[in-house]
PDB file of N, CA and C in Angstrom:
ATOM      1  N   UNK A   1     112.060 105.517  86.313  1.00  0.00           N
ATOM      2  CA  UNK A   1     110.690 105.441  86.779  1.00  0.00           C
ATOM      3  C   UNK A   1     110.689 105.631  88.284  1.00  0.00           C
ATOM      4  N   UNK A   2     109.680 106.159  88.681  1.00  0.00           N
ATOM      5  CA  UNK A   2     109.383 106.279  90.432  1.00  0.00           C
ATOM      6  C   UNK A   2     108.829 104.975  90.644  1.00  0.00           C
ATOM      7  N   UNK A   3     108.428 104.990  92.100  1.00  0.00           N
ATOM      8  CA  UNK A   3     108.135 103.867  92.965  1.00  0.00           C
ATOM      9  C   UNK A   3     106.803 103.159  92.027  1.00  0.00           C
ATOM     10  N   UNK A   4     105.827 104.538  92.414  1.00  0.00           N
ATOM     11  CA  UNK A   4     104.213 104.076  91.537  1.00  0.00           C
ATOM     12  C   UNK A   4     104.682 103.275  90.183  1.00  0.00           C
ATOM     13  N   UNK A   5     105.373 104.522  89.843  1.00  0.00           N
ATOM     14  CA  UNK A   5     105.410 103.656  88.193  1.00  0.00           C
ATOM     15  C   UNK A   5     105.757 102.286  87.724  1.00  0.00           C
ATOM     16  N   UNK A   6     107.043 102.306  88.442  1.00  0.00           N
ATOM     17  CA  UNK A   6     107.527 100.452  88.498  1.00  0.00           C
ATOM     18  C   UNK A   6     106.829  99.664  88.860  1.00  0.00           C
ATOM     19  N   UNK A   7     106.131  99.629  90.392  1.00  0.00           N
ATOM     20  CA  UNK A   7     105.201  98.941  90.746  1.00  0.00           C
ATOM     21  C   UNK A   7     103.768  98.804  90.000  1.00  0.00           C
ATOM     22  N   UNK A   8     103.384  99.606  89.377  1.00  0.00           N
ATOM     23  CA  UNK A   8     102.390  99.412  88.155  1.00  0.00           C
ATOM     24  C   UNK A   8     102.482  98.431  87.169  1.00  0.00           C
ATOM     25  N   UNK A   9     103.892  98.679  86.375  1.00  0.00           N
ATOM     26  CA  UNK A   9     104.563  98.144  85.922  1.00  0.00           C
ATOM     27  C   UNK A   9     104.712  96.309  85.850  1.00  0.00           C
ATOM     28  N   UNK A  10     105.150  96.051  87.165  1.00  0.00           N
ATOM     29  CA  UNK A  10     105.533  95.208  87.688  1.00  0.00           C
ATOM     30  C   UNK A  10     104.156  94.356  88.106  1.00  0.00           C
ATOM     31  N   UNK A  11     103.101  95.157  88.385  1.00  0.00           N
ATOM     32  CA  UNK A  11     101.806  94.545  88.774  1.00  0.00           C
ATOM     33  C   UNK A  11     102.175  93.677  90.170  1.00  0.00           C
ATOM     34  N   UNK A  12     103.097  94.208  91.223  1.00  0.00           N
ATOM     35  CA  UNK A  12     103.300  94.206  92.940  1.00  0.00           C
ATOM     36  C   UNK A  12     103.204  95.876  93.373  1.00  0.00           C
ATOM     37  N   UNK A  13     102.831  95.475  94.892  1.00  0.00           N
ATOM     38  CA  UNK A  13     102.503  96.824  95.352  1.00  0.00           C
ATOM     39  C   UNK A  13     103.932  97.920  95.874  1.00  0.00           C
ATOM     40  N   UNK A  14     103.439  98.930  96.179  1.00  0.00           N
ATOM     41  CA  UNK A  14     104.488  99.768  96.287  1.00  0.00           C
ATOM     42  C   UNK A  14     105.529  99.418  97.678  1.00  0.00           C
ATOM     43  N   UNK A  15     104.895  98.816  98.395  1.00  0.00           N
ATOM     44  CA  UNK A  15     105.305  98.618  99.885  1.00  0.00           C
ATOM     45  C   UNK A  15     106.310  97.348  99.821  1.00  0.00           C
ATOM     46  N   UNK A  16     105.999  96.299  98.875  1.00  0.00           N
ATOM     47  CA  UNK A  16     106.900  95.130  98.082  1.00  0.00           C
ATOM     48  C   UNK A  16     108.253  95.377  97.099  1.00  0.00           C
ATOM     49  N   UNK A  17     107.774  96.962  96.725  1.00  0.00           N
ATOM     50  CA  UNK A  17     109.381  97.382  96.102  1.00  0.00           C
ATOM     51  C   UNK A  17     110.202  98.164  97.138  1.00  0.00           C
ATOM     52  N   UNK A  18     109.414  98.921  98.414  1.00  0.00           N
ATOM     53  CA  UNK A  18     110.374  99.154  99.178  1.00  0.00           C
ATOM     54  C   UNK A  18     110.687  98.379  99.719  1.00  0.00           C
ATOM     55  N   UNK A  19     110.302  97.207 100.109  1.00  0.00           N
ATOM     56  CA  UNK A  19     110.901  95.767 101.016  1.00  0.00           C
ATOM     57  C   UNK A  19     111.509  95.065 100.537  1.00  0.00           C
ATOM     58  N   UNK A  20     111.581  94.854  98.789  1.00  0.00           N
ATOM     59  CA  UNK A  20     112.262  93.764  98.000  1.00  0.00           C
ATOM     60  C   UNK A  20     112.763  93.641  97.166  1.00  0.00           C
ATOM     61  N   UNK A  21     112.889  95.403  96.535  1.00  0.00           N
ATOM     62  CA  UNK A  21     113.918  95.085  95.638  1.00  0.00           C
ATOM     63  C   UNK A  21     115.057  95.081  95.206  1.00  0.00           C
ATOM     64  N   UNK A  22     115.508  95.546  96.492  1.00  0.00           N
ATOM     65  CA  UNK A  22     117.530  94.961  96.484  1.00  0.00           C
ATOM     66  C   UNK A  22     117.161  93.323  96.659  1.00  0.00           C
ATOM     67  N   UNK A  23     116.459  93.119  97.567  1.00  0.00           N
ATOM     68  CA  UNK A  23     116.513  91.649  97.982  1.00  0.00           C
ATOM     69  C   UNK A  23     116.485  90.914  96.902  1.00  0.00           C
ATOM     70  N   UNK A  24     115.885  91.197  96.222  1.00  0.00           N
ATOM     71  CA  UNK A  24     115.270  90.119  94.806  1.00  0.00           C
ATOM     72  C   UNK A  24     115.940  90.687  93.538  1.00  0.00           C
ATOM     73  N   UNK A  25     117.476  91.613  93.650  1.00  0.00           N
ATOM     74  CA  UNK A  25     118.269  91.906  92.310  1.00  0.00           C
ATOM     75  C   UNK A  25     117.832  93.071  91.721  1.00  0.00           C
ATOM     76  N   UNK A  26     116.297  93.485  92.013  1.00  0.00           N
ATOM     77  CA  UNK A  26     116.455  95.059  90.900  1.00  0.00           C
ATOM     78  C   UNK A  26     117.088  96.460  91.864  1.00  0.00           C
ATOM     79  N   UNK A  27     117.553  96.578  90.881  1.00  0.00           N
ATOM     80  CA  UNK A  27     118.644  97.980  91.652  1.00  0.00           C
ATOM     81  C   UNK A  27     117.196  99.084  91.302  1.00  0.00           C
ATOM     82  N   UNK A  28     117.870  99.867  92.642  1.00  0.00           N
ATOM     83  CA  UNK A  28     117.850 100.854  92.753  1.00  0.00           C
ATOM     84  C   UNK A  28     118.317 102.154  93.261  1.00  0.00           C
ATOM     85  N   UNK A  29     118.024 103.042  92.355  1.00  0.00           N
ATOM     86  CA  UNK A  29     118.709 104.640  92.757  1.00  0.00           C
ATOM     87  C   UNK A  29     118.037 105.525  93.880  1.00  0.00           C
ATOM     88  N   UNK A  30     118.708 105.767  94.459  1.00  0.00           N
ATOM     89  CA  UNK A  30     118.178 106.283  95.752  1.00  0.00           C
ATOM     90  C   UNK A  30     119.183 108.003  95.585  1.00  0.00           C
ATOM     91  N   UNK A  31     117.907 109.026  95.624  1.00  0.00           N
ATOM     92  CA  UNK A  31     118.271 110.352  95.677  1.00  0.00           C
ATOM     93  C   UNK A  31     117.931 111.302  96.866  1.00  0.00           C
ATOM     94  N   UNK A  32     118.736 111.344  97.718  1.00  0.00           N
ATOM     95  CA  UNK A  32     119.156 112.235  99.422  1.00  0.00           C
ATOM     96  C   UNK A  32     119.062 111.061 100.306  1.00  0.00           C
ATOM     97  N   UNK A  33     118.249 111.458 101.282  1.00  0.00           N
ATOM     98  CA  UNK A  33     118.681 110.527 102.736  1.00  0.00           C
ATOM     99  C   UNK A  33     118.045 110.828 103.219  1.00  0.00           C
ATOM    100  N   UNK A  34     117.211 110.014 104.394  1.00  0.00           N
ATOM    101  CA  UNK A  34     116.493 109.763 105.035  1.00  0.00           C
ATOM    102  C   UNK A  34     115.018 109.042 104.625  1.00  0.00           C
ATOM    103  N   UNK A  35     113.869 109.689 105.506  1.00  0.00           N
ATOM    104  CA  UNK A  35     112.842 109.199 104.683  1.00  0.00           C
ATOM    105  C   UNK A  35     111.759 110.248 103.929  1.00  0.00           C
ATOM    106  N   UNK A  36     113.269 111.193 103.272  1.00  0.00           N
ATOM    107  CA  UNK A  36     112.642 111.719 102.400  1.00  0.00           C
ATOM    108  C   UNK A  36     113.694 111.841 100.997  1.00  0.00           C
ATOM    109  N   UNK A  37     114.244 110.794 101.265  1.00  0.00           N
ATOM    110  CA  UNK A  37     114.929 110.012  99.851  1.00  0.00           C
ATOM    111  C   UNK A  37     114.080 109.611  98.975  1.00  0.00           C
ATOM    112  N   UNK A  38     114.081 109.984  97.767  1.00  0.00           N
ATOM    113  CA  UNK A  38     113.526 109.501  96.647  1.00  0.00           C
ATOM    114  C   UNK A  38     114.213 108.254  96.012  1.00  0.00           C
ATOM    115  N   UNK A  39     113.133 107.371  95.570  1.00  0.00           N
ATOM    116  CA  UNK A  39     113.822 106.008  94.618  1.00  0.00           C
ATOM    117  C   UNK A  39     113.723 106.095  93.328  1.00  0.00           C
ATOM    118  N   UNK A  40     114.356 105.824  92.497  1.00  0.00           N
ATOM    119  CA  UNK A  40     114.516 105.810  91.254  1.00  0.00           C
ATOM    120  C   UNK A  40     114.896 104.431  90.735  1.00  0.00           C
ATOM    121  N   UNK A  41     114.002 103.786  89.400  1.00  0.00           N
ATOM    122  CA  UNK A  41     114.783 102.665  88.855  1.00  0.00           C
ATOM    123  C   UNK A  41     114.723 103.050  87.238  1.00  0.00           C
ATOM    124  N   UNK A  42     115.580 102.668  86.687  1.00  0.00           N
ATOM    125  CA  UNK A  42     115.797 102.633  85.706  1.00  0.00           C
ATOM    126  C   UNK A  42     114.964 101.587  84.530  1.00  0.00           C
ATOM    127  N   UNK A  43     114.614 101.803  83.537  1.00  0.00           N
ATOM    128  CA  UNK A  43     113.613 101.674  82.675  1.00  0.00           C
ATOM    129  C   UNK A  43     114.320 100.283  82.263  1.00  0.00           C
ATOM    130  N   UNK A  44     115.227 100.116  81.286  1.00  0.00           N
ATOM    131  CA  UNK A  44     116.574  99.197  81.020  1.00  0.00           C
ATOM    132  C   UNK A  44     116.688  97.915  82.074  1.00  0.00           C
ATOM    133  N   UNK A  45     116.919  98.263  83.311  1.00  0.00           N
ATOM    134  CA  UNK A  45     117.031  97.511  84.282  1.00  0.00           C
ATOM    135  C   UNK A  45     116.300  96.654  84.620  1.00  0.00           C
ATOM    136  N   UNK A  46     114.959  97.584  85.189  1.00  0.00           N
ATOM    137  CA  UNK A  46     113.674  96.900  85.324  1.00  0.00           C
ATOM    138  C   UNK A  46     113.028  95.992  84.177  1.00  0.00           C
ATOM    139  N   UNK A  47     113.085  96.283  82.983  1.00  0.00           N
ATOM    140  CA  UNK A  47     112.968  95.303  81.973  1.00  0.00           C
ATOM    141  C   UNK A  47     113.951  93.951  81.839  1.00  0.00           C
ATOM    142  N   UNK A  48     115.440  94.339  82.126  1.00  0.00           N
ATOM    143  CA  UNK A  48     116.194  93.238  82.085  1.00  0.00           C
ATOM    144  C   UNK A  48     115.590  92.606  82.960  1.00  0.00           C
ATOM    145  N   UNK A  49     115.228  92.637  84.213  1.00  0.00           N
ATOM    146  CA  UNK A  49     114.918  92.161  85.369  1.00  0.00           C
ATOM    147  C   UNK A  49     113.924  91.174  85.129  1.00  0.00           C
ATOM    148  N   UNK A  50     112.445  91.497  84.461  1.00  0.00           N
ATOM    149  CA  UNK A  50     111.593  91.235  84.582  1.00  0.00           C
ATOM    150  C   UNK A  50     111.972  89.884  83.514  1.00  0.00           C
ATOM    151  N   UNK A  51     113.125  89.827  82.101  1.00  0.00           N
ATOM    152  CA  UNK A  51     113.395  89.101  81.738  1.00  0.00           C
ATOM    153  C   UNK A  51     113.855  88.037  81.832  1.00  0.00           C
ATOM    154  N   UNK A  52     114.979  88.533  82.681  1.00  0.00           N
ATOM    155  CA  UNK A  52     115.892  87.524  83.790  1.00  0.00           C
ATOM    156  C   UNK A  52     114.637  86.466  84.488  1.00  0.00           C
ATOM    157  N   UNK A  53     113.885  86.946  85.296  1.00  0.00           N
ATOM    158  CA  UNK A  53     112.652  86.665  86.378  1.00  0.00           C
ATOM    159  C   UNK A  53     111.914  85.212  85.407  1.00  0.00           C
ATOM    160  N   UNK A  54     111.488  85.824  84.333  1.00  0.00           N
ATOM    161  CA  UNK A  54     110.855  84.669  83.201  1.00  0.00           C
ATOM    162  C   UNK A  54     111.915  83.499  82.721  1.00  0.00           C
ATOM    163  N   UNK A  55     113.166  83.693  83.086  1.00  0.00           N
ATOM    164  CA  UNK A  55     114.087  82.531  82.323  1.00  0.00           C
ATOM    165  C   UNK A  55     114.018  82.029  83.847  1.00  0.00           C
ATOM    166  N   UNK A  56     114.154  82.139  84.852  1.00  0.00           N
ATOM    167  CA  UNK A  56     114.458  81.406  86.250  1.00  0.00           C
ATOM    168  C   UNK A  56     113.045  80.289  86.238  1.00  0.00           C
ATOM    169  N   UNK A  57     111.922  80.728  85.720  1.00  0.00           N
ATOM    170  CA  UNK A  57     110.667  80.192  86.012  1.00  0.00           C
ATOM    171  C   UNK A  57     110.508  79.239  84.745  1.00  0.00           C
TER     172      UNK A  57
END
């Protein structure tokens, strides 16, 4: 999934997954360099994540 999509997803804004989500455990794939690198997360992941997130709470 892209940035929009996860963050849809996720129901946080797009500016909160570029600021937080190494910080807060969801990986992400990052394709070239600079700031015209694209992010990528994985579908799998982001679901484990969101699972993980509900057992901590």
């Amino acid at each position: 999934m892209d940035v929009r999509e996860t963050a849809e997803y996720l129901n946080v804004s797009t500016s909160w997954l570029y600021k937080n989500s190494a910080r807060s455990g969801l990986a992400n794939y990052r394709f070239g360099t600079g700031s015209n690198a694209k992010i990528r997360f994985k579908v799998s992941e982001v679901e484990a994540w969101v699972k993980q997130q509900r057992e901590i709470l």
